[in-house]
Protein backbone atom coordinates (compact mmCIF):
# COMPACT_ATOMS: atom_id res chain seq x y z
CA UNK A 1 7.48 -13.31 26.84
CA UNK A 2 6.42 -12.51 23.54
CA UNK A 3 8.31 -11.95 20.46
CA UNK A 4 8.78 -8.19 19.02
CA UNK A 5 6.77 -7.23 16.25
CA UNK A 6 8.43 -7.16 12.77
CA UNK A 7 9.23 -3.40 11.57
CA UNK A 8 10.01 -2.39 8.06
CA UNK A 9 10.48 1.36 6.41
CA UNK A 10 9.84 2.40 3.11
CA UNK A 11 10.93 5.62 2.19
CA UNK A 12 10.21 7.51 -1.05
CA UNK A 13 10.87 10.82 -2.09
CA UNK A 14 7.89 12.45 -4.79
CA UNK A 15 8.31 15.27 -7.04
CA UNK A 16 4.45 15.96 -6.18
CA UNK A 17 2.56 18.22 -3.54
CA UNK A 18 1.82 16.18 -0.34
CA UNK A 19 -2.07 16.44 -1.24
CA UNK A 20 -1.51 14.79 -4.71
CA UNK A 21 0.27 11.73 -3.06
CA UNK A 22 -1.95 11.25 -0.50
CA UNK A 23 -4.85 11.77 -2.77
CA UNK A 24 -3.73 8.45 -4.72
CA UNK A 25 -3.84 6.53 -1.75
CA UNK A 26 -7.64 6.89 -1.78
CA UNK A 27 -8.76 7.25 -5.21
CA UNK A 28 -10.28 3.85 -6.70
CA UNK A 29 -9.05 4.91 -9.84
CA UNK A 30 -5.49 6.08 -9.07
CA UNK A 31 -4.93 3.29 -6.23
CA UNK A 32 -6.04 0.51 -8.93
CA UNK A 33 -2.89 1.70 -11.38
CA UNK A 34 -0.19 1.34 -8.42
CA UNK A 35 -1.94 -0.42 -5.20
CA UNK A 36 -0.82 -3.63 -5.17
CA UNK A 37 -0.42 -4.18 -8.95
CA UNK A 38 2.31 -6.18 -10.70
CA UNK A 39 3.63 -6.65 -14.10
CA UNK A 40 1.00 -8.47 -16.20
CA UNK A 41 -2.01 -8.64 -14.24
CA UNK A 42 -5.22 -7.59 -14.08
CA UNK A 43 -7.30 -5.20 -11.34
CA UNK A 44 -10.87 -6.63 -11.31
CA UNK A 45 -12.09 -5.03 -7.99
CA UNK A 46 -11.36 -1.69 -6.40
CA UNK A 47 -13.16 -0.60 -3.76
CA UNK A 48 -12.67 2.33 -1.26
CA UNK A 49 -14.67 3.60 1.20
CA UNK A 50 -12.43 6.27 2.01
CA UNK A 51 -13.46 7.29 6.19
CA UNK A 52 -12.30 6.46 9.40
CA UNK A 53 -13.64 2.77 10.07
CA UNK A 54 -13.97 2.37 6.17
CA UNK A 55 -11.50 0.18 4.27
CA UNK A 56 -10.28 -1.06 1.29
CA UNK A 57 -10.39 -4.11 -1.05
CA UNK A 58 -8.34 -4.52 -3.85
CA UNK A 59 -8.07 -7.89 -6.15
CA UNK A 60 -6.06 -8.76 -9.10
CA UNK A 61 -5.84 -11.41 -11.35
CA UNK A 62 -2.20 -12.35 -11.61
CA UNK A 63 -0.83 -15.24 -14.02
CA UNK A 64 0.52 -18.11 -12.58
CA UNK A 65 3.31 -20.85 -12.43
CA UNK A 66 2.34 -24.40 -13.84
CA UNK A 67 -0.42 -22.73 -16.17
CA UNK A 68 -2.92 -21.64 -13.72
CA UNK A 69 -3.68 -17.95 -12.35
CA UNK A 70 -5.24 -16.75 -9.18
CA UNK A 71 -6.79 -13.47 -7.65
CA UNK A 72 -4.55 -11.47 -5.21
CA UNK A 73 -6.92 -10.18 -2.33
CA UNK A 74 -5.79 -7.01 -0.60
CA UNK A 75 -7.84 -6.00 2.41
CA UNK A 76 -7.45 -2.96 4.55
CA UNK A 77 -9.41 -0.92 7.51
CA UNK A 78 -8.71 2.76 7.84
CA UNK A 79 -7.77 3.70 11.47
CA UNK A 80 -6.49 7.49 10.32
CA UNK A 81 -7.20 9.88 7.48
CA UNK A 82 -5.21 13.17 7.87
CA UNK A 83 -4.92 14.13 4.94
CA UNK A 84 -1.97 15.09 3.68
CA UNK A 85 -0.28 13.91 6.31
CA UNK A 86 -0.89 10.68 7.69
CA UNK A 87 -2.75 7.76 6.60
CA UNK A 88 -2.87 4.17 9.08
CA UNK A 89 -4.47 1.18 8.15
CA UNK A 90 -5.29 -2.27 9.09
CA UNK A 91 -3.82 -4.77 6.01
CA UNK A 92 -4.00 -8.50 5.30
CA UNK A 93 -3.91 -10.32 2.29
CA UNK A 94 -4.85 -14.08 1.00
CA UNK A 95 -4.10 -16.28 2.61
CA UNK A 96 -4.10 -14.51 5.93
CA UNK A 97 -6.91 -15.45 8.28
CA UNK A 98 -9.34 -13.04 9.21
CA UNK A 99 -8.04 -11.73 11.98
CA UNK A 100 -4.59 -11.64 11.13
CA UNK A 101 -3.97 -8.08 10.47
CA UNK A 102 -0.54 -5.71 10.62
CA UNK A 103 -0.87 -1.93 10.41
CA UNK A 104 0.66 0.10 7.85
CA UNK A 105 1.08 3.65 8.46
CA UNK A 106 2.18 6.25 5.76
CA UNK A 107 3.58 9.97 6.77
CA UNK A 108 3.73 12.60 4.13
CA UNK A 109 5.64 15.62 4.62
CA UNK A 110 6.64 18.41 2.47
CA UNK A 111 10.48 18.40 0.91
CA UNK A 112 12.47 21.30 1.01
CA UNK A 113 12.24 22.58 -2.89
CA UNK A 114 9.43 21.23 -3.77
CA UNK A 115 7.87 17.47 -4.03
CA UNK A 116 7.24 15.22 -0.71
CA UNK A 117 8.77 12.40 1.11
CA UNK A 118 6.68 9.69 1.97
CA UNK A 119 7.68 7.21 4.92
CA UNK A 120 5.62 3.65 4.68
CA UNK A 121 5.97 1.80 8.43
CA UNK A 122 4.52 -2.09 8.28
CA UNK A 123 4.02 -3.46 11.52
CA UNK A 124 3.84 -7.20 11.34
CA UNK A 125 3.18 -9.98 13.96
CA UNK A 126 6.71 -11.88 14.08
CA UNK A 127 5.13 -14.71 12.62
CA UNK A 128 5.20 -13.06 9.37
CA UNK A 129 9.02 -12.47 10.02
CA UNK A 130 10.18 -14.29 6.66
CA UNK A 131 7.96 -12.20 4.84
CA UNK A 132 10.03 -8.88 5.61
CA UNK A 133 12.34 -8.77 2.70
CA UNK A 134 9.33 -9.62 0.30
CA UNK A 135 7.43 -7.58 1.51
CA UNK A 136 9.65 -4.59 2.02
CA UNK A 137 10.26 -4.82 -1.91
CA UNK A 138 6.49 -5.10 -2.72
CA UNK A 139 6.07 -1.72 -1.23
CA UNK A 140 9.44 -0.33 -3.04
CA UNK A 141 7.71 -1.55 -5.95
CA UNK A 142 4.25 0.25 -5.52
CA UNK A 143 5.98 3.25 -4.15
CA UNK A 144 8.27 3.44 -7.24
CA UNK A 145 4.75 3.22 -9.38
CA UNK A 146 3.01 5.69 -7.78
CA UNK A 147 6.06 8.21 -8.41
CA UNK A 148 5.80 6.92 -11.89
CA UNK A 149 2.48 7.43 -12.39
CA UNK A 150 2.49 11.00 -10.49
CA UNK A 151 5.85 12.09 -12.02
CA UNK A 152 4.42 11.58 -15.52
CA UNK A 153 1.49 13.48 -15.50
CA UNK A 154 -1.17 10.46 -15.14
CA UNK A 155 -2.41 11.11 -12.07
């Protein structure tokens, strides 16, 4: 029998139309501001090819411990673009293998007043089961600077 997959939720609520959030998700230059970026480093690739069976890649040069740095790889593979509702994509990262991808599937609906709420699902093989608290707060994180960024009038 095999194990369950790993589910985690994100959810985020946007004082931005539906079509503006899910616009981000897509544009190389709004994706490379929140996407996968941290505190101090540096995008140095963004690419999107933004259709069905397109994907993503995303790498940033973050500083490291004991004096070094490395680049932070973010791949993805777009399974659904319904736009501005839904958005599902294949994701790995270094130092995944090539075939190890989860599915991450984002739902935008409209919020009663105004704004959105955005729901992130990551489906993950249970191998990456100690990964789910990390990984639950790198999505907080981008989530919380792609409000930033929308909320703020840059985007």
């Amino acid at each position: 029998m095999s194990e369950a997959p790993v589910i985690l939720t994100v959810t985020r609520a946007f004082a931005a139309a539906p079509e503006r959030v899910f616009d981000a998700w897509l544009d190389p230059a709004m994706a490379g501001r929140f996407l996968f970026a941290t505190p101090g480093g540096e995008m140095v690739k963004v690419e999107i090819d933004a259709r069905v069976g397109g994907g993503f890649e995303i790498v940033e040069r973050r500083p490291g411990g004991n004096g070094g740095s490395g680049d932070a790889h973010h791949y993805g593979r777009y399974e659904v673009i319904d736009r501005p509702e839904r958005l599902v994509f294949l994701f790995r990262a270094d130092p995944s293998g090539e075939e190890e991808w989860t599915r991450v599937s984002i739902a935008i609906a409209p919020a009663d007043g105004g704004g959105c709420v955005l729901t992130l699902t990551h489906e993950m093989d249970p191998q990456w089961a100690a990964y789910e608290a990390q990984t639950r707060k790198g999505w907080t994180m981008i989530l919380g600077s792609l409000a930033t960024l929308l909320e703020n009038g840059h985007g």
